[in-house]
C-alpha atoms as a PDB file:
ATOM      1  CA  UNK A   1     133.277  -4.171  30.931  1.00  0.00           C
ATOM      2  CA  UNK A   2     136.798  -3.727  31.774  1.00  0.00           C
ATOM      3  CA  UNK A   3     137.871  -7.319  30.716  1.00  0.00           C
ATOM      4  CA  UNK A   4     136.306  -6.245  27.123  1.00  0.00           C
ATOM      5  CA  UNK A   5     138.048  -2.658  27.121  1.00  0.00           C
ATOM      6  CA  UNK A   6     141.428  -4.769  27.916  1.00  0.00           C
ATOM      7  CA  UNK A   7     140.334  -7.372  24.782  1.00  0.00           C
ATOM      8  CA  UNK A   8     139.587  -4.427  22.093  1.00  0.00           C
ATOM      9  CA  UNK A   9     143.256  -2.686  23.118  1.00  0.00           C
ATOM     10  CA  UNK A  10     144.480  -6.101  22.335  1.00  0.00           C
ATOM     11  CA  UNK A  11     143.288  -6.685  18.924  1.00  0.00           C
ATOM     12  CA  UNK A  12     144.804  -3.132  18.467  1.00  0.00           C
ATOM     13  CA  UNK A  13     141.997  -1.774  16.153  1.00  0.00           C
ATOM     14  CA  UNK A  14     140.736   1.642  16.673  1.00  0.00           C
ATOM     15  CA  UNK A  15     137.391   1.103  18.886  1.00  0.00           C
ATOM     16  CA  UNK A  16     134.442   3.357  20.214  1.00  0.00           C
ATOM     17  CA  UNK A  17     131.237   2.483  22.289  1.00  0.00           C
ATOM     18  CA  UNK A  18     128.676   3.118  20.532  1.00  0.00           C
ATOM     19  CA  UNK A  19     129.978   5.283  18.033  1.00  0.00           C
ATOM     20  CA  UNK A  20     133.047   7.714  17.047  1.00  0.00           C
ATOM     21  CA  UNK A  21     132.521  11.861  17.577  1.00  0.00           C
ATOM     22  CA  UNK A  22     131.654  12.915  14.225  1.00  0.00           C
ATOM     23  CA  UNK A  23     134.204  14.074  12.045  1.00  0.00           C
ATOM     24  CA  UNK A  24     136.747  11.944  13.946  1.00  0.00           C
ATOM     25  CA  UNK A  25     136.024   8.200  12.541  1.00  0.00           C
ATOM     26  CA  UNK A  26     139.236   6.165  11.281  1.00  0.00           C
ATOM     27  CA  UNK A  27     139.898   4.527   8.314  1.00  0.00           C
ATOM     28  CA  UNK A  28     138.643   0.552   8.338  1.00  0.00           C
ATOM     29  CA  UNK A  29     139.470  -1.168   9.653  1.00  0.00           C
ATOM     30  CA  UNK A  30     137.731  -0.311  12.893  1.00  0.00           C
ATOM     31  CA  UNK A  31     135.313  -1.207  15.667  1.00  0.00           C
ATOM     32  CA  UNK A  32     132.491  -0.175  17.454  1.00  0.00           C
ATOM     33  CA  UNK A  33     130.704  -2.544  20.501  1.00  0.00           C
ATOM     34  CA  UNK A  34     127.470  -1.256  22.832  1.00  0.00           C
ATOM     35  CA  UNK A  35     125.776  -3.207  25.406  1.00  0.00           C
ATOM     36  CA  UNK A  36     122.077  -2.735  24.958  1.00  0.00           C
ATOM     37  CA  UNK A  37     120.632  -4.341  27.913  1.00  0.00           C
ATOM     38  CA  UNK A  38     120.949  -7.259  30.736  1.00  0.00           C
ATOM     39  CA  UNK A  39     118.964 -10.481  31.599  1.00  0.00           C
ATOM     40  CA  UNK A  40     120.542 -10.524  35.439  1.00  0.00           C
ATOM     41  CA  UNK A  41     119.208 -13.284  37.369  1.00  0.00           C
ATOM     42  CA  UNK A  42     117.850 -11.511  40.576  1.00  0.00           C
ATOM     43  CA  UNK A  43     116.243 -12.171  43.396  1.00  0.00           C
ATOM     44  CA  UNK A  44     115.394 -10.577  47.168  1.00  0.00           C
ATOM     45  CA  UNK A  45     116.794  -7.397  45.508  1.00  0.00           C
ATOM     46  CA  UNK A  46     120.312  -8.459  44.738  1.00  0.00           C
ATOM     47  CA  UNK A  47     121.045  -9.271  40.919  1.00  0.00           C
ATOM     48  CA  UNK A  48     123.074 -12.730  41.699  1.00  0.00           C
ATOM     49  CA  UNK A  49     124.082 -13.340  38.259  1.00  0.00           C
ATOM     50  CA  UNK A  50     124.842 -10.722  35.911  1.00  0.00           C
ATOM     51  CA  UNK A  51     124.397 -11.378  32.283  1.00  0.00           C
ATOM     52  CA  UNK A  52     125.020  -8.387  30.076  1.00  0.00           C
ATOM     53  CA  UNK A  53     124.245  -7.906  26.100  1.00  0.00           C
ATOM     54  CA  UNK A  54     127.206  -6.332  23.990  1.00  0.00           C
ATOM     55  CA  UNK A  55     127.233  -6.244  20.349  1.00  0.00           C
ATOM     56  CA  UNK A  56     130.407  -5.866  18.468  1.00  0.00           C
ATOM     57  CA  UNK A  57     130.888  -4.191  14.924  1.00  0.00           C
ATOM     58  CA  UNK A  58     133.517  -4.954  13.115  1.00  0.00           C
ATOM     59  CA  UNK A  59     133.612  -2.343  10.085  1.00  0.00           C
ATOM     60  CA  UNK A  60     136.712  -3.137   7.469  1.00  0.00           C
ATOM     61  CA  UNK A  61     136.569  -2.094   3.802  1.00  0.00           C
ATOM     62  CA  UNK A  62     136.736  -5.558   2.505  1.00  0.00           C
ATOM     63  CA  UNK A  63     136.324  -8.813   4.398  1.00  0.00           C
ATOM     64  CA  UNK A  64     139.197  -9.878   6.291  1.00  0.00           C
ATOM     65  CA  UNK A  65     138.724 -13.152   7.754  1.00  0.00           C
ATOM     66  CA  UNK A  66     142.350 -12.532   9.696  1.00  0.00           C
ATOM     67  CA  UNK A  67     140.359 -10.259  11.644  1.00  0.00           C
ATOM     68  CA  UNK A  68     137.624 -11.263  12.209  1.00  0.00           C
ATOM     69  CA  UNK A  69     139.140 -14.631  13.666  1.00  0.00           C
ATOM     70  CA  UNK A  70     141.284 -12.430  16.013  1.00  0.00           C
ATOM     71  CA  UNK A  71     138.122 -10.991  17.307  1.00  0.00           C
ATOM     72  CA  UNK A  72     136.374 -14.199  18.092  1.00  0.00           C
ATOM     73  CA  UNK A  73     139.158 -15.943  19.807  1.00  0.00           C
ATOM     74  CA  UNK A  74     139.583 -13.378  22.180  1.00  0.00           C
ATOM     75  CA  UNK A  75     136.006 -12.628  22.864  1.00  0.00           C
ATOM     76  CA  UNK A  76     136.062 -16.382  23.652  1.00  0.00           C
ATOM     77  CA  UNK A  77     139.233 -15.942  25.476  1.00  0.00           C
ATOM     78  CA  UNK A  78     136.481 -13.227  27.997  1.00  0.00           C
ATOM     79  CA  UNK A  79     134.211 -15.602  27.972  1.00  0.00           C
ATOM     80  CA  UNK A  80     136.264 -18.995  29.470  1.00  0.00           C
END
């Protein structure tokens, strides 16, 4: 979770988990991510491989492919 934290201050667009307080969303564009759940590969009580769900919302007022490529390549960049 940190590596994405670090990725989302890098694209330097205003982000949130899950969702901004009300009253206190920006202007688009903006982003919010959650992680709703985990397929972990486990066994004898120790989750060996962690595999985590996060969806990533990318809310502008228009499309803006600029963007929206910035936001894949460095997602990729946490995957590699």
């Amino acid at each position: 979770m940190d590596n994405l934290i670090s990725i989302m201050e890098e694209i330097g667009i205003p982000f949130a988990y899950d969702h901004f307080a009300e009253g206190e969303s920006p202007e688009p564009p903006f982003i919010c991510f959650l992680c709703p759940g985990s397929d972990n590969f486990a066994a004898d009580g120790w989750a060996y491989f962690k595999v985590d769900t996060v969806h990533i919302e990318l809310y502008t007022d228009e499309k803006n492919p600029r963007i929206e490529l910035s936001l894949v390549v460095l997602v990729r960049q946490l995957l590699a």
